[in-house]
N, C-alpha and C. Protein backbone atom coordinates (compact mmCIF):
# COMPACT_ATOMS: atom_id res chain seq x y z
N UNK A 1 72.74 -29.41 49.62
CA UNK A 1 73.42 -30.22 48.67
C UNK A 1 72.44 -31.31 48.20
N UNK A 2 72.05 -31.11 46.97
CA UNK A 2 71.08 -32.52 46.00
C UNK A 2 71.73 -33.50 45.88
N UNK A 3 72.80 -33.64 45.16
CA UNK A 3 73.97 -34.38 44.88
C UNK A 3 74.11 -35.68 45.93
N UNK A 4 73.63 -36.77 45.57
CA UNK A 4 73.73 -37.96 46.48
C UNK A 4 75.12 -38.45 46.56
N UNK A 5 76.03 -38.68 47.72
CA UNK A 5 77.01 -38.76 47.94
C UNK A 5 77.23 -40.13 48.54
N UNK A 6 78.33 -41.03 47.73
CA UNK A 6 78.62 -42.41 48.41
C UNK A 6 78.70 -42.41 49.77
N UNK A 7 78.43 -43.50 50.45
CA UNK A 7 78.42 -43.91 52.04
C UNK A 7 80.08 -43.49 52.40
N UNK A 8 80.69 -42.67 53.23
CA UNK A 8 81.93 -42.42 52.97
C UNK A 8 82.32 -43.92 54.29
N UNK A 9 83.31 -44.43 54.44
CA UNK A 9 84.20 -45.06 55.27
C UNK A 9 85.47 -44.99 55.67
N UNK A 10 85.35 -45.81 56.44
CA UNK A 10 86.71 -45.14 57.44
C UNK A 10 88.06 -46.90 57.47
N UNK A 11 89.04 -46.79 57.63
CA UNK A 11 89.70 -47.92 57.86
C UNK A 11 90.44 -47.64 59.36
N UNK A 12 90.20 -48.56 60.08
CA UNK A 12 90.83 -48.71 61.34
C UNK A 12 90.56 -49.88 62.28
N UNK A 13 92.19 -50.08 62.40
CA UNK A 13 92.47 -51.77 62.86
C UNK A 13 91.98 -52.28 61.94
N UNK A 14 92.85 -51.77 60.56
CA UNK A 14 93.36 -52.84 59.02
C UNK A 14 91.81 -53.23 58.97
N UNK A 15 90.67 -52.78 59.05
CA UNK A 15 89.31 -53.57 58.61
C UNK A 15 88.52 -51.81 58.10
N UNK A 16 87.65 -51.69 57.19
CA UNK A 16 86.80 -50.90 56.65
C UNK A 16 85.85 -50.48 57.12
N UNK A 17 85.02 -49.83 57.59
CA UNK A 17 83.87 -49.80 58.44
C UNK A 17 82.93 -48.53 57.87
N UNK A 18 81.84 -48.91 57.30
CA UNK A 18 80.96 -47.78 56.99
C UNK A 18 80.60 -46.67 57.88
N UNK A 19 80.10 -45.49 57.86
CA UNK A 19 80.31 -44.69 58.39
C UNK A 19 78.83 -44.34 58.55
N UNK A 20 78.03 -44.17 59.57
CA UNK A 20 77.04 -44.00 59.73
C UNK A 20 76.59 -43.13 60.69
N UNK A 21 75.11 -42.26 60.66
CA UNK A 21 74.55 -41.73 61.85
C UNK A 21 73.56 -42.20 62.59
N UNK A 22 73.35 -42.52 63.78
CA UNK A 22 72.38 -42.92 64.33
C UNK A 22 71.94 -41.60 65.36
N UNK A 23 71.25 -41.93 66.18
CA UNK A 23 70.56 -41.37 67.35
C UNK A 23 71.44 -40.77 67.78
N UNK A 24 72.19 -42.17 69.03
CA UNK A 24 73.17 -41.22 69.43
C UNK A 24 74.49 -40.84 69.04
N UNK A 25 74.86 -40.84 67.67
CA UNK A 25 75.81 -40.24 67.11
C UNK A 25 75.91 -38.96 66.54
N UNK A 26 74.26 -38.68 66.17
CA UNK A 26 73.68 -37.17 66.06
C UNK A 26 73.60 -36.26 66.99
N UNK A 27 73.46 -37.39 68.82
CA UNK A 27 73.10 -36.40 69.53
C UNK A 27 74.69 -36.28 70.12
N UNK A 28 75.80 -37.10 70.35
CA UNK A 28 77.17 -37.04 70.29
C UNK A 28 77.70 -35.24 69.89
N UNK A 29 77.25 -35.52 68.36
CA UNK A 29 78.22 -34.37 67.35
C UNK A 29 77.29 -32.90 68.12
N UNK A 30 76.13 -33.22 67.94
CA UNK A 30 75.37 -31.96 68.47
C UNK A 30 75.69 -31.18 69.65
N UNK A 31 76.27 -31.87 70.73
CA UNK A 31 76.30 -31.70 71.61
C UNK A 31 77.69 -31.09 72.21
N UNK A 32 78.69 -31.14 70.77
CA UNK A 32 80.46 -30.80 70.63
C UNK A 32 80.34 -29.42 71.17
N UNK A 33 79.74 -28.66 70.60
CA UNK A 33 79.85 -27.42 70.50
C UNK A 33 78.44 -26.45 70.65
N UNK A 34 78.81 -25.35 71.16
CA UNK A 34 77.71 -24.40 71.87
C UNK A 34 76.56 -24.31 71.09
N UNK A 35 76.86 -24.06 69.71
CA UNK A 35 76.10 -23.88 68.32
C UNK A 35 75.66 -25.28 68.05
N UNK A 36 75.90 -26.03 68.38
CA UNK A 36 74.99 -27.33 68.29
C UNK A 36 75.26 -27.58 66.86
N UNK A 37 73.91 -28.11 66.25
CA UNK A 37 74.13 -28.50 65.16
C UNK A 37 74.49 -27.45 63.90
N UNK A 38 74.40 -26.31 64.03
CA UNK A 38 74.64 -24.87 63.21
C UNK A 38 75.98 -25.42 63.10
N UNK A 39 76.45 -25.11 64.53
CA UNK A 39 78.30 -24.56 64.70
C UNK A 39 78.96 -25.98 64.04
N UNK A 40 78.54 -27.12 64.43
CA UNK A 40 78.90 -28.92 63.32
C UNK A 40 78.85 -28.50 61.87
N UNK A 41 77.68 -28.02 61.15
CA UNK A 41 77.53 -28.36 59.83
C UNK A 41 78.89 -26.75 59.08
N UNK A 42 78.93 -26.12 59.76
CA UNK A 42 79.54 -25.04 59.38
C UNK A 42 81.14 -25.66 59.82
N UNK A 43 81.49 -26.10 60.64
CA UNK A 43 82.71 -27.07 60.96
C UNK A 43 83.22 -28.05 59.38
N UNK A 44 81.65 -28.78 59.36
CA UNK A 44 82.27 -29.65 58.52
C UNK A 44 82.46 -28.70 57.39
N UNK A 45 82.10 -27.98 57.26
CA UNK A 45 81.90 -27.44 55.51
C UNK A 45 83.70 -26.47 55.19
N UNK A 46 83.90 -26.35 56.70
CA UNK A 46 85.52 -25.96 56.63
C UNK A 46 86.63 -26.92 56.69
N UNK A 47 86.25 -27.86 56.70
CA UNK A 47 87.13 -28.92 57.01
C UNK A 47 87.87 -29.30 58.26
N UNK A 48 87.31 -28.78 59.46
CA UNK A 48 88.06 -29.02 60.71
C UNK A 48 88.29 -30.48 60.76
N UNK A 49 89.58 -30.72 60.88
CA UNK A 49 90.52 -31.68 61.18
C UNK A 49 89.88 -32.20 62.76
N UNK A 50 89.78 -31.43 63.84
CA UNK A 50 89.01 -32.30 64.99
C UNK A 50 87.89 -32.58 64.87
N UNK A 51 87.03 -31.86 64.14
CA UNK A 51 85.37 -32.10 63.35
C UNK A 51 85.27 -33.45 62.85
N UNK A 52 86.29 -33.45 61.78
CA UNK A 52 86.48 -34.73 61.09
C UNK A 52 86.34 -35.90 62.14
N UNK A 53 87.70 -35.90 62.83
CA UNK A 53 87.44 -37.09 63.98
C UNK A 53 86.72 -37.54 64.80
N UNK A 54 86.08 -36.24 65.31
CA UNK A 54 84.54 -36.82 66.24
C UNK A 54 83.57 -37.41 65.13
N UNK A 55 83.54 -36.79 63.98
CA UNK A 55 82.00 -37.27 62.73
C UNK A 55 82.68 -38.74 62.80
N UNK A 56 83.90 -39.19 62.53
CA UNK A 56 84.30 -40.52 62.15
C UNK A 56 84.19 -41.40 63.76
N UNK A 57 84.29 -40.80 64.45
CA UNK A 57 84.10 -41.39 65.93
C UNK A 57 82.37 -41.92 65.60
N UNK A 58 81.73 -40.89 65.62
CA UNK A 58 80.29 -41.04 66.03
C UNK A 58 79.76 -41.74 64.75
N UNK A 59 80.24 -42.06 63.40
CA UNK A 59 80.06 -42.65 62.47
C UNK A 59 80.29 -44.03 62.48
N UNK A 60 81.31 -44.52 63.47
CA UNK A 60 81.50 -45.92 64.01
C UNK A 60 80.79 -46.59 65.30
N UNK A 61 79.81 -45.47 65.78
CA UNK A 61 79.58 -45.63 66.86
C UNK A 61 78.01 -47.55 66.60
N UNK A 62 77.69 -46.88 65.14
CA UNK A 62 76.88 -48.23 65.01
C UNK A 62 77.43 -49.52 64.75
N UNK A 63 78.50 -49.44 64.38
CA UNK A 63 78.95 -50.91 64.52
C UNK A 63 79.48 -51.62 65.79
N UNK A 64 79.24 -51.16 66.66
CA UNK A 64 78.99 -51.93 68.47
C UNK A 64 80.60 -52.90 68.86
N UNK A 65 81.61 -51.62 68.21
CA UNK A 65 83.07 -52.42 68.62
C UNK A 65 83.60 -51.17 69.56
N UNK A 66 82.63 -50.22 70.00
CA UNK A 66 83.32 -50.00 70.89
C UNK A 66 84.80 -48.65 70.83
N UNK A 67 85.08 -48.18 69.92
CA UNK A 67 86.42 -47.61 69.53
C UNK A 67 86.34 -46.55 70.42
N UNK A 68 87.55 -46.02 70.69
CA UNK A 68 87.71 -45.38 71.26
C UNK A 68 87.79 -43.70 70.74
N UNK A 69 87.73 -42.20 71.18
CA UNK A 69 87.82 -41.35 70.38
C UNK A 69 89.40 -41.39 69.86
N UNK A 70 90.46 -42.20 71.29
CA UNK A 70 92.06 -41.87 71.20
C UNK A 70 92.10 -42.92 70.01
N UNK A 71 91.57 -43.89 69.78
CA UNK A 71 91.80 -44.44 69.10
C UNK A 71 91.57 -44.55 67.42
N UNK A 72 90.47 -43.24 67.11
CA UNK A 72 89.99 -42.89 65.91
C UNK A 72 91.18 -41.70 65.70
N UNK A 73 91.47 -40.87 66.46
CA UNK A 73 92.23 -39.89 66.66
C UNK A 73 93.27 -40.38 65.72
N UNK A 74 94.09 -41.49 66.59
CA UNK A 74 95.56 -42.33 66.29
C UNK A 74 95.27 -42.82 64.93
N UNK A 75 94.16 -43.26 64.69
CA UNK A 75 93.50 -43.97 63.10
C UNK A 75 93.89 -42.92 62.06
N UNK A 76 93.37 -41.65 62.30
CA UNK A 76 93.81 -40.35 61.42
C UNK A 76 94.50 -39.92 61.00
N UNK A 77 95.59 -39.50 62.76
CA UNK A 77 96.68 -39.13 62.35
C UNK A 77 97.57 -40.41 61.74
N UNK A 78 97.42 -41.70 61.24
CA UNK A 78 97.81 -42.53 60.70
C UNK A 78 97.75 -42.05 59.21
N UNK A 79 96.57 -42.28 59.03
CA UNK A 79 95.85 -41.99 57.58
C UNK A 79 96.64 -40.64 56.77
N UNK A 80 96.77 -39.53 57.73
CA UNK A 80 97.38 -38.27 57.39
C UNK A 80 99.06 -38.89 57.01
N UNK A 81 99.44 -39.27 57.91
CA UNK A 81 101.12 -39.72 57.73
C UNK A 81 101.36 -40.64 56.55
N UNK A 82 100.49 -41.74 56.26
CA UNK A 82 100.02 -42.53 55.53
C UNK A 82 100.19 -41.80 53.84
N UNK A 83 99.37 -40.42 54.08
CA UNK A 83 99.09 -39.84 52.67
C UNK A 83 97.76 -40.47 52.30
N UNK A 84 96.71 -40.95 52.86
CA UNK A 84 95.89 -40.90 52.21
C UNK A 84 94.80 -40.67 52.85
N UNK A 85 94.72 -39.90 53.41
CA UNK A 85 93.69 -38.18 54.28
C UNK A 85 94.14 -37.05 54.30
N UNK A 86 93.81 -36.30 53.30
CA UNK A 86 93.77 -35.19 52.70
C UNK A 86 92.36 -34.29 53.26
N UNK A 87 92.47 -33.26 52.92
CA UNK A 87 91.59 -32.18 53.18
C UNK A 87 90.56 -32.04 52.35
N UNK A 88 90.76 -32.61 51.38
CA UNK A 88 89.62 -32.70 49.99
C UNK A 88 88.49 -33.95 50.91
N UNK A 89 89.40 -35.15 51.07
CA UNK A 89 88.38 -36.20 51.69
C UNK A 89 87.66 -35.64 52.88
N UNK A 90 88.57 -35.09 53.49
CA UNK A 90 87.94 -34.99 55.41
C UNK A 90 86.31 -33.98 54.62
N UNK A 91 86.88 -33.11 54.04
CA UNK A 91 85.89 -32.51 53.56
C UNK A 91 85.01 -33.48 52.79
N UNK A 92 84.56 -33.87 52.25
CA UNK A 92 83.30 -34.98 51.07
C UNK A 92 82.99 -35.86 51.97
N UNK A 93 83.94 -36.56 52.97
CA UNK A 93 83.44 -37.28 54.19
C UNK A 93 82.68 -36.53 55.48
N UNK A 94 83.02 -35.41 55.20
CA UNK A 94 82.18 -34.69 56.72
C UNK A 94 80.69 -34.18 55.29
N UNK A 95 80.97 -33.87 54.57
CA UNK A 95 79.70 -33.53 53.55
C UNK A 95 78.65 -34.36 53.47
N UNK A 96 79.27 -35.59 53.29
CA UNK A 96 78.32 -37.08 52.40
C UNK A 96 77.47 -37.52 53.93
N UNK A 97 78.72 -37.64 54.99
CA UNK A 97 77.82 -38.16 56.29
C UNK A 97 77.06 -37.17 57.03
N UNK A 98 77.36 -35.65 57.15
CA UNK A 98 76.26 -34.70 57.90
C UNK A 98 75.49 -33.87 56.74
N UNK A 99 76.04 -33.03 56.28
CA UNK A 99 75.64 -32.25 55.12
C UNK A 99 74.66 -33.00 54.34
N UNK A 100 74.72 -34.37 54.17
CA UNK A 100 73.69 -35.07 53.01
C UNK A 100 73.06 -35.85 53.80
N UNK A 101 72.98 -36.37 55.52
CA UNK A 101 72.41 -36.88 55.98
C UNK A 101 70.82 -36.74 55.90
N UNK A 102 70.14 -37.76 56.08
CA UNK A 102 68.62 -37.39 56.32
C UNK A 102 68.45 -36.02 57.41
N UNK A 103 68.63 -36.64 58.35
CA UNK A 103 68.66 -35.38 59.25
C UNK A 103 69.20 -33.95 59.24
N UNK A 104 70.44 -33.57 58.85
CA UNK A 104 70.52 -32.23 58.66
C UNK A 104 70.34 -31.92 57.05
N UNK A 105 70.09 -32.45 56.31
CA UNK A 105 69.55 -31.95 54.65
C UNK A 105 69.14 -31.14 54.48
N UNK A 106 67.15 -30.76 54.92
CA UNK A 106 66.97 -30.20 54.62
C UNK A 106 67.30 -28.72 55.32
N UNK A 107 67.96 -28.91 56.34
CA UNK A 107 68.67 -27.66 56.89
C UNK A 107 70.04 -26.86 56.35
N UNK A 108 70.81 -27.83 55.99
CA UNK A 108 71.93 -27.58 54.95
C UNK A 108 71.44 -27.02 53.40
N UNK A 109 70.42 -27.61 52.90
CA UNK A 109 70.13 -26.43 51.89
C UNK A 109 69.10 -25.52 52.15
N UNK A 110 68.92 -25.16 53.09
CA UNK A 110 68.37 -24.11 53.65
C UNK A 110 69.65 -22.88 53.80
N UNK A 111 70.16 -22.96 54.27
CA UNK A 111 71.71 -22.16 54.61
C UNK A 111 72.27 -21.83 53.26
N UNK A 112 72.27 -23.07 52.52
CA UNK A 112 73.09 -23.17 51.14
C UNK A 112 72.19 -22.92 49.81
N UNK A 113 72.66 -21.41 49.45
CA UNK A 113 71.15 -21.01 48.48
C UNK A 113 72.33 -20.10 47.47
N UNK A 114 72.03 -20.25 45.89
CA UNK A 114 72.42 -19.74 45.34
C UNK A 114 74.20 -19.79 44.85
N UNK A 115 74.92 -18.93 44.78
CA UNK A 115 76.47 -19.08 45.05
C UNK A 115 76.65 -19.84 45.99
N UNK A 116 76.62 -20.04 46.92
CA UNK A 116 77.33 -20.52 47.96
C UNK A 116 76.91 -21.76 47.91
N UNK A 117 75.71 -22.32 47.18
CA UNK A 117 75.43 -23.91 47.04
C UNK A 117 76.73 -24.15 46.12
N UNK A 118 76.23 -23.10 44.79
CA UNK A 118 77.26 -23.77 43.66
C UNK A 118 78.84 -24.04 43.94
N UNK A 119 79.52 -23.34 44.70
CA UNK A 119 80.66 -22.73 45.27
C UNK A 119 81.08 -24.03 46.41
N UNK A 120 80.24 -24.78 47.38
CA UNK A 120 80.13 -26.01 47.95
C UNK A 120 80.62 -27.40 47.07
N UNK A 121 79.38 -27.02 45.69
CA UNK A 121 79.66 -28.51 45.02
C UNK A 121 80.84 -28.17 44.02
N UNK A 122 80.77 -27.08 43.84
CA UNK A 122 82.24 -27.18 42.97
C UNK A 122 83.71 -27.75 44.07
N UNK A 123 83.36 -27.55 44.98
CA UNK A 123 84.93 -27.70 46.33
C UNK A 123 84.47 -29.17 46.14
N UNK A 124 83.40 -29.44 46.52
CA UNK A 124 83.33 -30.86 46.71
C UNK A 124 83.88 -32.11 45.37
N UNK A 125 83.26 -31.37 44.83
CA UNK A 125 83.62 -31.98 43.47
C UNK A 125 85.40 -32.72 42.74
């Protein structure tokens, strides 16, 4: 994905919080699943709903408050009840923070060649 994508954020405990990757929030997500970082970027690109919550877990992990995963969890399923976390966002938010990250980039358009790039940014879009 070329397409530079806004910093996505998250709201929880009524305050905004940018959404970021560090070290160990890369090595966090990597570490979810057997496939490592493959089986993550192919997660996010489906929109897994528990995908979502760990990326937003490990996306808060730089602002040094500490949250909990039960507590990003409860943030969500808020947001979902709420009406305003949808499947379009979880998706552009798992895109913008792994998919367009420095770190998995140039691996994500490696994978993503041809149709299946165009077919990405059109969903995203």
């Amino acid at each position: 994905m070329t397409k530079q994508t806004a910093v996505p954020n998250f709201e929880i405990n009524g305050k905004q919080y940018d959404l970021k990757l560090t070290l160990e929030s890369i090595d966090y997500l990597n570490k979810l699943d057997e496939g490592g970082a493959l089986a993550l970027v192919g997660k996010v690109f489906t929109g897994d709903l528990q995908t979502y919550v760990n990326i937003v877990f490990a996306g808060l992990k730089h602002t040094g408050e500490n949250f909990t995963l039960d507590s990003v969890t409860k943030a969500v399923e808020q947001a979902i009840e709420n009406e305003t976390l949808d499947l379009d966002r979880v998706m552009r938010d798992g895109n913008a923070l792994v998919a367009n990250s420095f770190f998995y980039k140039k691996t994500v358009n490696k994978m993503l060649e041809g149709p299946a790039k165009e077919a990405m940014e059109k969903l995203l879009s």
